[in-house]
Protein backbone atom coordinates (compact mmCIF):
# COMPACT_ATOMS: atom_id res chain seq x y z
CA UNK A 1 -33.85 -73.53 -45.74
CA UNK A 2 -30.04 -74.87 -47.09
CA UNK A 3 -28.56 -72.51 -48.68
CA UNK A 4 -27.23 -73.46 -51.90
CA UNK A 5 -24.10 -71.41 -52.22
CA UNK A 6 -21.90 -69.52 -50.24
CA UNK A 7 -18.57 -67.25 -50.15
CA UNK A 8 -15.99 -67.89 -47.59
CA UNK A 9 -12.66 -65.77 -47.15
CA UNK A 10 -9.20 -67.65 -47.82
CA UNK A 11 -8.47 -67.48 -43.70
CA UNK A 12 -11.78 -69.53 -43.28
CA UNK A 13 -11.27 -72.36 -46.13
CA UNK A 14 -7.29 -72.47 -44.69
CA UNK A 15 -9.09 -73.15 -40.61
CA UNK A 16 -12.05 -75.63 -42.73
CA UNK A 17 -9.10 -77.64 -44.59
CA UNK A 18 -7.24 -77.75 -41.66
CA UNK A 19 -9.78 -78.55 -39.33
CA UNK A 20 -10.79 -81.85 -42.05
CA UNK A 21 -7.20 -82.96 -41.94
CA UNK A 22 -6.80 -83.10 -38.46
CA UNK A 23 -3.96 -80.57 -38.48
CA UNK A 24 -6.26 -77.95 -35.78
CA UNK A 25 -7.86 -79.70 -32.71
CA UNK A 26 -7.61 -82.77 -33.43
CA UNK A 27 -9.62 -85.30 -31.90
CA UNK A 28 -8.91 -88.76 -33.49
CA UNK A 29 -7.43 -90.06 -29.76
CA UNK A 30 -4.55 -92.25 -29.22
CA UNK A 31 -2.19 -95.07 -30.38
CA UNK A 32 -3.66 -97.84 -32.24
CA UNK A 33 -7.65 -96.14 -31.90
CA UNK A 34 -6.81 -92.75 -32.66
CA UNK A 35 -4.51 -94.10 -36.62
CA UNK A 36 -7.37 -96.31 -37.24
CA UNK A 37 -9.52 -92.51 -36.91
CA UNK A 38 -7.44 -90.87 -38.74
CA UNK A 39 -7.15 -93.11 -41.81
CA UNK A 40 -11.07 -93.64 -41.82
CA UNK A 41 -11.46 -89.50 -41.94
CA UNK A 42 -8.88 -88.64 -44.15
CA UNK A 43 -10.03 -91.86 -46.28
CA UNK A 44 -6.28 -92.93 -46.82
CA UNK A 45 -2.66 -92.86 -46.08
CA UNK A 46 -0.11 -92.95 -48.51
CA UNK A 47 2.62 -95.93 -48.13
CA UNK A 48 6.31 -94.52 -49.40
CA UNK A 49 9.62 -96.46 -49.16
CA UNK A 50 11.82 -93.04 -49.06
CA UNK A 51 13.20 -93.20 -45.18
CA UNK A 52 15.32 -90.35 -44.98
CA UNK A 53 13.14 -90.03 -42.25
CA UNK A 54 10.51 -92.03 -40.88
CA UNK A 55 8.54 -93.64 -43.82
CA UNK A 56 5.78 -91.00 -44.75
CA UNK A 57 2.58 -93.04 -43.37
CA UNK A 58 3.90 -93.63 -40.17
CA UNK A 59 4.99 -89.64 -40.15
CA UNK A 60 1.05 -88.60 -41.39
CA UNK A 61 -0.08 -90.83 -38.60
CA UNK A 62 2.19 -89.41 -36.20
CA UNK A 63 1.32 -85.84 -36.75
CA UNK A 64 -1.99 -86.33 -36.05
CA UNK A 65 -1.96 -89.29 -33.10
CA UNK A 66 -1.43 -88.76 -29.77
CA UNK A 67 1.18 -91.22 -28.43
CA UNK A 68 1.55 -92.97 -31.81
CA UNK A 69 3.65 -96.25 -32.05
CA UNK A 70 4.63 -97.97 -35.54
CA UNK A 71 3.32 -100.63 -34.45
CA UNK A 72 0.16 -99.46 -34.23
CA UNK A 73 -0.31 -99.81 -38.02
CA UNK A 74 0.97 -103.26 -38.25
CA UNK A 75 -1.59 -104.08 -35.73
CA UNK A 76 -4.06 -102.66 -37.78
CA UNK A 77 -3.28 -104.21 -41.13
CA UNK A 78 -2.38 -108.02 -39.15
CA UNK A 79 -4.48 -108.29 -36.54
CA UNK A 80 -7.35 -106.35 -36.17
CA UNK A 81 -7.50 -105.87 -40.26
CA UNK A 82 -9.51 -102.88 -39.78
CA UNK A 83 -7.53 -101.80 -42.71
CA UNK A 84 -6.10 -103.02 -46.00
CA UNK A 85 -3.54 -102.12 -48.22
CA UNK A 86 -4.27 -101.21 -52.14
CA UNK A 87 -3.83 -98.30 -54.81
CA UNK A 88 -5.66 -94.78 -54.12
CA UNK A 89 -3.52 -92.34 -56.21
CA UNK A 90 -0.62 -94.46 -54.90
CA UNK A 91 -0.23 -97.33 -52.83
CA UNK A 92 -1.98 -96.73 -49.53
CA UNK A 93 -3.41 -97.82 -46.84
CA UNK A 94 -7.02 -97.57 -46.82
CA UNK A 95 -9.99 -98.40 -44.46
CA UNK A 96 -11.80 -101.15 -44.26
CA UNK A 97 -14.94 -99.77 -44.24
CA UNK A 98 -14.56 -98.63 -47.76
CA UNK A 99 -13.06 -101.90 -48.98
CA UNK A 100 -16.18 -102.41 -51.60
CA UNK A 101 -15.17 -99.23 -53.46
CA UNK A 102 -11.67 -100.82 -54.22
CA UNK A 103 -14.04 -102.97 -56.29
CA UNK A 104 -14.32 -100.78 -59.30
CA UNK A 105 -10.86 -100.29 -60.00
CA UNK A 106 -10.23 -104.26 -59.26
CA UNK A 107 -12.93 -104.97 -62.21
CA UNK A 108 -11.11 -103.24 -64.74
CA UNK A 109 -7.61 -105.32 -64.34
CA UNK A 110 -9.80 -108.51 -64.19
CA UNK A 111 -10.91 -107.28 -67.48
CA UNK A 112 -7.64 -107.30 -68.57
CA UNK A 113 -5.86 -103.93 -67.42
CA UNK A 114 -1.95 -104.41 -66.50
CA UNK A 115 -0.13 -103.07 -63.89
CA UNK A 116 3.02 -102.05 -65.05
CA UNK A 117 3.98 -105.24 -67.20
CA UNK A 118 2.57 -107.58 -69.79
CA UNK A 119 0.29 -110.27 -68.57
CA UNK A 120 1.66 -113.69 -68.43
CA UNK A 121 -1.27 -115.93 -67.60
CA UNK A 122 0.92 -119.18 -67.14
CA UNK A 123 2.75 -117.70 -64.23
CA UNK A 124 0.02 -115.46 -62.76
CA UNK A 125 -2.17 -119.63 -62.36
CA UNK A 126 1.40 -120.84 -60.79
CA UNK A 127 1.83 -117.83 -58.53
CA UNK A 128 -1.64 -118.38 -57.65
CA UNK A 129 -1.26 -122.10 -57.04
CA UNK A 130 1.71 -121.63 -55.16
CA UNK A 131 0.30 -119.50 -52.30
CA UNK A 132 -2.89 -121.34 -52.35
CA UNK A 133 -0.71 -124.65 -51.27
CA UNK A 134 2.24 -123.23 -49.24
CA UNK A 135 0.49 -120.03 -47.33
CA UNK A 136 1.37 -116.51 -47.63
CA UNK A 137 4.74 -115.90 -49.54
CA UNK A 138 6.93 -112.76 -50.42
CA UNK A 139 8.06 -112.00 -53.18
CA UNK A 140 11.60 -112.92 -52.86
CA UNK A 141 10.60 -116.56 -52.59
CA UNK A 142 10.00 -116.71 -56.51
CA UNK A 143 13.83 -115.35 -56.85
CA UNK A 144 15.64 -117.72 -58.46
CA UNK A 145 19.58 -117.06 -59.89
CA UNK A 146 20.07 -115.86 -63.54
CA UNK A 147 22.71 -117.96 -64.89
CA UNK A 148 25.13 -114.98 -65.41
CA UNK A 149 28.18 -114.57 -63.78
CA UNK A 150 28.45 -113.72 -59.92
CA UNK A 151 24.86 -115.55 -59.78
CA UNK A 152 23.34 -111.69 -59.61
CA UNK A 153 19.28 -111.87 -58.77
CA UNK A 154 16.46 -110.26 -60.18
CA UNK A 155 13.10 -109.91 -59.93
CA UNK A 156 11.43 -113.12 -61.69
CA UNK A 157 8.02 -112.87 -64.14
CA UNK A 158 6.50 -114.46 -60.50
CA UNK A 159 6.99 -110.59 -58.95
CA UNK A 160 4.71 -109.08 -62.09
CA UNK A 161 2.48 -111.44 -61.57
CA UNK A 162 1.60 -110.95 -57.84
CA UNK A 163 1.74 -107.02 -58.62
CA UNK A 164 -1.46 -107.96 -61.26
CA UNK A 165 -3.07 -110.54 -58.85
CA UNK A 166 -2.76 -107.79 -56.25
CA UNK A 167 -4.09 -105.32 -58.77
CA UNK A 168 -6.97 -107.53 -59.61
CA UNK A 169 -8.31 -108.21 -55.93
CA UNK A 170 -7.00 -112.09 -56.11
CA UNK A 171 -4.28 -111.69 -53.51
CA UNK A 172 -4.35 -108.88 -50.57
CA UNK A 173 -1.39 -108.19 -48.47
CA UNK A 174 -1.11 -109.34 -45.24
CA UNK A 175 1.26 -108.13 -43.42
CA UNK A 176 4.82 -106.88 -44.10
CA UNK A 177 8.17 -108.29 -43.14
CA UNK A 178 11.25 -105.77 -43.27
CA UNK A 179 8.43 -103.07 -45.75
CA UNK A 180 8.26 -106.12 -48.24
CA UNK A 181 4.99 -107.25 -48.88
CA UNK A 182 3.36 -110.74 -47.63
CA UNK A 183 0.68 -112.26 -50.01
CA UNK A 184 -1.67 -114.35 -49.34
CA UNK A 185 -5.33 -115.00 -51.11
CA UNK A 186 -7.63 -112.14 -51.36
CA UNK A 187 -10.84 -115.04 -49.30
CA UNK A 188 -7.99 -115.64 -45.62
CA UNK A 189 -7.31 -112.36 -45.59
CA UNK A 190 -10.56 -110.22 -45.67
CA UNK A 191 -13.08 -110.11 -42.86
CA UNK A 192 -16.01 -112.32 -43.64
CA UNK A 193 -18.23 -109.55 -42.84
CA UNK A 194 -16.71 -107.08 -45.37
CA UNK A 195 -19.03 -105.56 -47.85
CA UNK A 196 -17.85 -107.10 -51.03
CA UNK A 197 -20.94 -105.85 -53.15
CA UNK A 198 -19.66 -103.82 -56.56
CA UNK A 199 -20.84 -100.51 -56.35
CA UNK A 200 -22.49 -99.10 -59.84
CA UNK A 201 -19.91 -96.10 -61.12
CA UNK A 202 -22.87 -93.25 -59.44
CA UNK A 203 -22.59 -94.86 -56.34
CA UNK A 204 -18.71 -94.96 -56.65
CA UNK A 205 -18.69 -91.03 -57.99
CA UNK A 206 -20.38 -90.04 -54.89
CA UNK A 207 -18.39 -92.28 -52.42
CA UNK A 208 -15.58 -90.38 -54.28
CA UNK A 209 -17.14 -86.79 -53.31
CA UNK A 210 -17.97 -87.36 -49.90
CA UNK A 211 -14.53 -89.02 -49.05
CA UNK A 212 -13.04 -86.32 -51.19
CA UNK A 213 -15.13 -83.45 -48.87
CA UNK A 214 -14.79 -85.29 -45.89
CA UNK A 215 -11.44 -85.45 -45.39
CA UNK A 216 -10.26 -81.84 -47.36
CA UNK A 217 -13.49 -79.64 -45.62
CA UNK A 218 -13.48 -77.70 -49.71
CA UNK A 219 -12.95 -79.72 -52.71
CA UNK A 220 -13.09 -78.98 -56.57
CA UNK A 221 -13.82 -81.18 -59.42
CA UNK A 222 -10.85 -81.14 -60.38
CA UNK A 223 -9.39 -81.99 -57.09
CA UNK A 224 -11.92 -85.14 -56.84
CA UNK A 225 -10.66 -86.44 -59.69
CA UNK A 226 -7.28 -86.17 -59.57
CA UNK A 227 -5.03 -89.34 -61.27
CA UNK A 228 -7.87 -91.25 -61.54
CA UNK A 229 -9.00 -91.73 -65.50
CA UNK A 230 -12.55 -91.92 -67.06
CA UNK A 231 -14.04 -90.59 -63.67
CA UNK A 232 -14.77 -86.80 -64.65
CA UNK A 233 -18.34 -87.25 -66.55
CA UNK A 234 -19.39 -89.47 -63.29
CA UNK A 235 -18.72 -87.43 -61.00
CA UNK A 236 -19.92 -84.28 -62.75
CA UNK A 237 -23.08 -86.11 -62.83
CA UNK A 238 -22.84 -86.97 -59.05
CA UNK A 239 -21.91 -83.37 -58.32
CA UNK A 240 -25.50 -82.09 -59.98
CA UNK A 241 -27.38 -84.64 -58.34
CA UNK A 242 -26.17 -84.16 -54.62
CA UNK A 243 -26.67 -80.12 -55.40
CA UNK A 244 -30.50 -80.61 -56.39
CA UNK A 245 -30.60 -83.07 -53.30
CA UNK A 246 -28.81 -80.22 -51.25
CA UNK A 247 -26.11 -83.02 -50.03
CA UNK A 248 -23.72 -80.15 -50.45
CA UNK A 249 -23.53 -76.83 -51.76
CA UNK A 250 -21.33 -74.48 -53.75
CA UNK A 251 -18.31 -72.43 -52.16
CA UNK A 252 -16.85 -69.75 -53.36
CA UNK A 253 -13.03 -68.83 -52.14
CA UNK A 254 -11.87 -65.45 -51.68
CA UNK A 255 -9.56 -64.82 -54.79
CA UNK A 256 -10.25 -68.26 -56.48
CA UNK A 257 -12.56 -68.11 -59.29
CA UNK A 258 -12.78 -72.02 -59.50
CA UNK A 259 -15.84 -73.33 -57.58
CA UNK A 260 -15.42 -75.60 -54.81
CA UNK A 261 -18.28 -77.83 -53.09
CA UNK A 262 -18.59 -79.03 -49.25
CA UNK A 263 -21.46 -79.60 -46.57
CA UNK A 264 -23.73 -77.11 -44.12
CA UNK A 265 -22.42 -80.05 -41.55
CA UNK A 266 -18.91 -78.34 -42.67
CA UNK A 267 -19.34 -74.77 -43.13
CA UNK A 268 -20.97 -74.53 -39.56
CA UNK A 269 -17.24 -75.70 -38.22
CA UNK A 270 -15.96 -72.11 -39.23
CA UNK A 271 -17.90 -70.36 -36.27
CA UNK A 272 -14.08 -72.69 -34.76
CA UNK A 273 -11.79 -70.15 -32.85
CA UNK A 274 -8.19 -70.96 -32.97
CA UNK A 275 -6.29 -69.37 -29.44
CA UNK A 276 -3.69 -71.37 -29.89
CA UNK A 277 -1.46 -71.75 -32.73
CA UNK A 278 -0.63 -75.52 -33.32
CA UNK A 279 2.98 -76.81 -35.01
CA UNK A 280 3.34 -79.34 -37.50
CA UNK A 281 6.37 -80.89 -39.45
CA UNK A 282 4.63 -82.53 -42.13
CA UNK A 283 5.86 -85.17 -44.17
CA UNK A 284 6.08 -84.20 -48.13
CA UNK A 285 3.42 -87.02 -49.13
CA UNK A 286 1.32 -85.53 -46.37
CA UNK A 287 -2.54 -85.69 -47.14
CA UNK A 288 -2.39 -81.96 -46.83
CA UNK A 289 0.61 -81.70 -49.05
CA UNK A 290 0.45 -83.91 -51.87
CA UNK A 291 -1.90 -82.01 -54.37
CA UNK A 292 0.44 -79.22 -55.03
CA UNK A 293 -1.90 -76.89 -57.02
CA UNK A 294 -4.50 -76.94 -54.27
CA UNK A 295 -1.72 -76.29 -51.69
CA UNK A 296 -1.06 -73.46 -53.65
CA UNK A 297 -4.54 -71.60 -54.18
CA UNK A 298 -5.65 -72.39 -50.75
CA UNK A 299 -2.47 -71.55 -48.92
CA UNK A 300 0.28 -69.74 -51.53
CA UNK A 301 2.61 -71.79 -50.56
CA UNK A 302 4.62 -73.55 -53.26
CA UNK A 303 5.98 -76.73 -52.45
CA UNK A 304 7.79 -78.84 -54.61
CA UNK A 305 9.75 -82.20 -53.29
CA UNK A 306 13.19 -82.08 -54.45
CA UNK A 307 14.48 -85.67 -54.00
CA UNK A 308 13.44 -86.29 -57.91
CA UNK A 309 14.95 -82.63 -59.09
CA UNK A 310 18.71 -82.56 -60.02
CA UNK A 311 20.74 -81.50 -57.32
CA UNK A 312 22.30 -78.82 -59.46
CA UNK A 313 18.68 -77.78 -59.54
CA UNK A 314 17.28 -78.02 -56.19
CA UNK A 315 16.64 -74.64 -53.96
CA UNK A 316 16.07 -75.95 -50.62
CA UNK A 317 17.04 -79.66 -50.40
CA UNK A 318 16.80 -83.44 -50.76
CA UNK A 319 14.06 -83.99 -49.00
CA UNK A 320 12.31 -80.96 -47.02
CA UNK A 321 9.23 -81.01 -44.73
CA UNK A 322 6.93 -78.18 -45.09
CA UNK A 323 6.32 -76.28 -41.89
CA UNK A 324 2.42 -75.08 -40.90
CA UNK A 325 2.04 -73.01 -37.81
CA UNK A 326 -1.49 -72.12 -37.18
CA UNK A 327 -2.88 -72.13 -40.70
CA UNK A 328 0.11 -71.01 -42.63
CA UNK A 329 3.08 -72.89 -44.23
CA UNK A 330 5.63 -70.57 -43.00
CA UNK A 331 9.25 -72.38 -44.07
CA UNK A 332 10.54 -75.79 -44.70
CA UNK A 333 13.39 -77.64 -43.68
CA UNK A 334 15.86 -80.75 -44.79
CA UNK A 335 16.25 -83.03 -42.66
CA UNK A 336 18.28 -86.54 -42.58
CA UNK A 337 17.96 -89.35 -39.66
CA UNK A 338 20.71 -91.23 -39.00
CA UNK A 339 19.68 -93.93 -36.69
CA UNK A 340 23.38 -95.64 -36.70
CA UNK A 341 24.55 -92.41 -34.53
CA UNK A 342 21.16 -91.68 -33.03
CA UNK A 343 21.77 -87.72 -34.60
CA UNK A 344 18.89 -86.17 -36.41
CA UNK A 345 20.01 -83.39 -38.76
CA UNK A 346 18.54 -80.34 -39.31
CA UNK A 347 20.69 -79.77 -43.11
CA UNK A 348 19.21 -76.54 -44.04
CA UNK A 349 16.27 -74.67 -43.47
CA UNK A 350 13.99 -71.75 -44.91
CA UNK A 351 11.13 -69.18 -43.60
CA UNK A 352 9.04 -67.78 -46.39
CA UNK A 353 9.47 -64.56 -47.16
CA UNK A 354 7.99 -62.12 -44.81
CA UNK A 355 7.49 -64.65 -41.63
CA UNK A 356 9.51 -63.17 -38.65
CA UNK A 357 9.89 -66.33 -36.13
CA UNK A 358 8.45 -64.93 -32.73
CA UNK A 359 8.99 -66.55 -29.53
CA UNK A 360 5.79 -68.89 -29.41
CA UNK A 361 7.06 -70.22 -32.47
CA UNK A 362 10.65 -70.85 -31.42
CA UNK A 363 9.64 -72.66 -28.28
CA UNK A 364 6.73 -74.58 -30.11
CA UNK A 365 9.46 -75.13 -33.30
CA UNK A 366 12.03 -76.53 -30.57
CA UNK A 367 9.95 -79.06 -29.37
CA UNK A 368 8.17 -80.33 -31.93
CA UNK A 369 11.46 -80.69 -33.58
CA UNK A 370 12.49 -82.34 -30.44
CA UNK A 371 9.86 -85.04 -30.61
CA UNK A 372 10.33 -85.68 -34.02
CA UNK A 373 13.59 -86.69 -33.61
CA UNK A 374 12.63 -88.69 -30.56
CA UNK A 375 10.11 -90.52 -32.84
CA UNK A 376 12.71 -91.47 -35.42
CA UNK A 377 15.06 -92.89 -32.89
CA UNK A 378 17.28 -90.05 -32.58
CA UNK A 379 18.70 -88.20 -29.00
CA UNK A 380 20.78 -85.69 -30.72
CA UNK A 381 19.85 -83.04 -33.15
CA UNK A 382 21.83 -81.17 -35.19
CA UNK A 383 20.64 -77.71 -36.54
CA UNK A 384 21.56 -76.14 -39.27
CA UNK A 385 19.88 -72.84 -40.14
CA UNK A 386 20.96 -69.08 -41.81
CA UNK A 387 19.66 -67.46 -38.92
CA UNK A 388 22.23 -67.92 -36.93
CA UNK A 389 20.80 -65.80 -34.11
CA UNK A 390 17.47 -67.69 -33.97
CA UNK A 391 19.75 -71.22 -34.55
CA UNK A 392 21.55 -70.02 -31.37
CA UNK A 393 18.13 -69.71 -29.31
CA UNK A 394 16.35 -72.59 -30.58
CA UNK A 395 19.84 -74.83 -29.31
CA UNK A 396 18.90 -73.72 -26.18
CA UNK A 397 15.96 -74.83 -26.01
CA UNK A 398 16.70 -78.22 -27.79
């Protein structure tokens, strides 16, 4: 018989999370293969333009992927489009395979959502009419010059209106050329085979669940949800449904009175034993990372990304990469790559209170932090850190 409901300690939803995420033992393979793996388990990968490091999809890729190459996402989005490019809680890149689902969201700017801007339907038909004759275009080949002095540029109505066409499943990108977006028409980009059937909004709260408990191992309501609008009373019905159908079941988490929901298929996983600690420097829009509040009551650590805080405020730095060894977040540190000089630098860098670094983690911390700089074009690293004793030992081994 399934059981229902069940109660799990904080250790075991920390190794089930992790586990989900590809963070312990993970199996996705290599190179091109082993990202397109890891974006169909974890259901996305979040696209961000900050490059103080590597840009944070090719750094969630990377922590996961054996052996992977930058390239190996272009390939997948160009050639092989095994994925596509579109808006999750941010822009991502998603899997193909769940292309349909997009659907929903794409329906309600038809209907006449905007993205952003005001809708001007003259220029969205001559955007539209444009690519359709000439091929795929970027957006800076609608910039025209403002008649102003020094000719200065800016964006033209034409860049709102392939945002909205983009938004509303008329236009899909591409590729990229330099991180800018190519455009081209929604019917030469997708694979004729693609499921383009709308899904009804039960069908979509349930792809939403399973995606949500898929890729996260535990996952609340609340956490299913999260930034997308008008989807609670869905998926609350979806939750009922898949309970009486024993889909999933309840779990409760040691010292979290919130319920959270996952599989048997799942829960089995935790009989996992974890010899060896594994080391991760995880990007701040990390799948693991970026809802905060879970982050928190799962694994008490409290992360905060400080590139949008003051620097009169800021504790720890610009732009810091939590640190998980094993299944803890132990510390964080700042980093900046400067590719011009080939010098990756370590700024500053913090161990939460009570974490004593031992030497499995110094020589595991030295060469992941090693590889990392490898991976963002760098040969020399500079380390800054106010243990000056450990700083000394991990030089050594750097």
């Amino acid at each position: 018989m399934t059981k229902q409901s069940i109660s799990i300690s904080k250790k075991e939803a920390q190794q089930l999370v992790l586990k989900a995420q590809g963070l312990i033992k993970s199996n996705f393979g290599k190179s091109k293969q082993g990202a397109l793996n890891a974006i169909e388990q974890l259901g996305y990968i979040q696209i961000d333009t900050l490059s103080v490091v590597t840009r944070a999809h090719h750094h969630t890729l990377w922590s996961r992927v054996n052996n992977y190459n930058e390239s190996d996402l272009h390939q997948l989005l160009e050639k092989d489009k095994s994925i596509f490019e579109y808006w999750s809680h941010a822009a991502s890149y998603l899997p193909m395979s769940s292309y349909k689902f997009s659907l929903i969201q794409k329906n309600e700017y038809v209907k006449g959502k905007s993205h952003w801007f005001e809708q001007d339907v003259k220029i969205k038909k001559y955007v539209l009419d444009k690519i359709k004759q000439e091929g795929p275009l970027q957006s800076k080949d609608f910039e025209h010059v403002r008649n102003v002095p020094a000719n200065w540029y800016e964006w033209k109505p034409a860049k709102k209106a392939l945002e909205q066409l983009f938004m509303e499943g008329k236009l899909m990108v591409a590729k990229r050329q330099g991180f800018q977006k190519v455009y081209d028409l929604t019917e030469r980009v997708l694979p004729s085979k693609t499921d383009v059937k709308m899904p009804s909004i039960g069908e979509y709260a349930e792809f939403l669940i399973q995606s949500a408990i898929q890729s996260n191992g535990i996952v609340t309501e609340k956490e299913i949800t999260y930034l997308r609008k008008g989807l609670k009373t869905p998926v609350q019905k979806a939750l009922k449904k898949m309970l009486e159908q024993k889909e999933i079941l309840t779990v409760q988490v040691e010292f979290n009175t919130e319920p959270y929901y996952s599989t048997s298929k799942l829960i089995d996983k935790l009989k996992l034993n974890v010899k060896q600690k594994e080391l991760h420097l995880l990007s701040p829009f990390d799948n693991s990372i970026i809802q905060r509040k879970r982050l928190q009551n799962i694994f008490d650590f409290d992360y905060t990304i400080e590139c949008y805080v003051p620097e009169e405020k800021r504790k720890y730095g610009y732009f810091c990469l939590p640190i998980l060894y094993g299944t803890e977040f132990i510390g964080r540190l700042d980093p900046k790559a400067d590719r011009k000089s080939k010098t990756f630098y370590v700024k500053s860098m913090y161990f939460e209170k009570g974490f004593q670094p031992d030497a499995m983690f110094t020589l595991l911390f030295s060469q992941k932090l090693k590889e990392f700089a490898l991976f963002n074009g760098c040969t020399n690293i500079e380390l800054n850190c106010a243990n000056k004793k450990w700083e000394r030992t991990v030089r050594l081994l750097i």
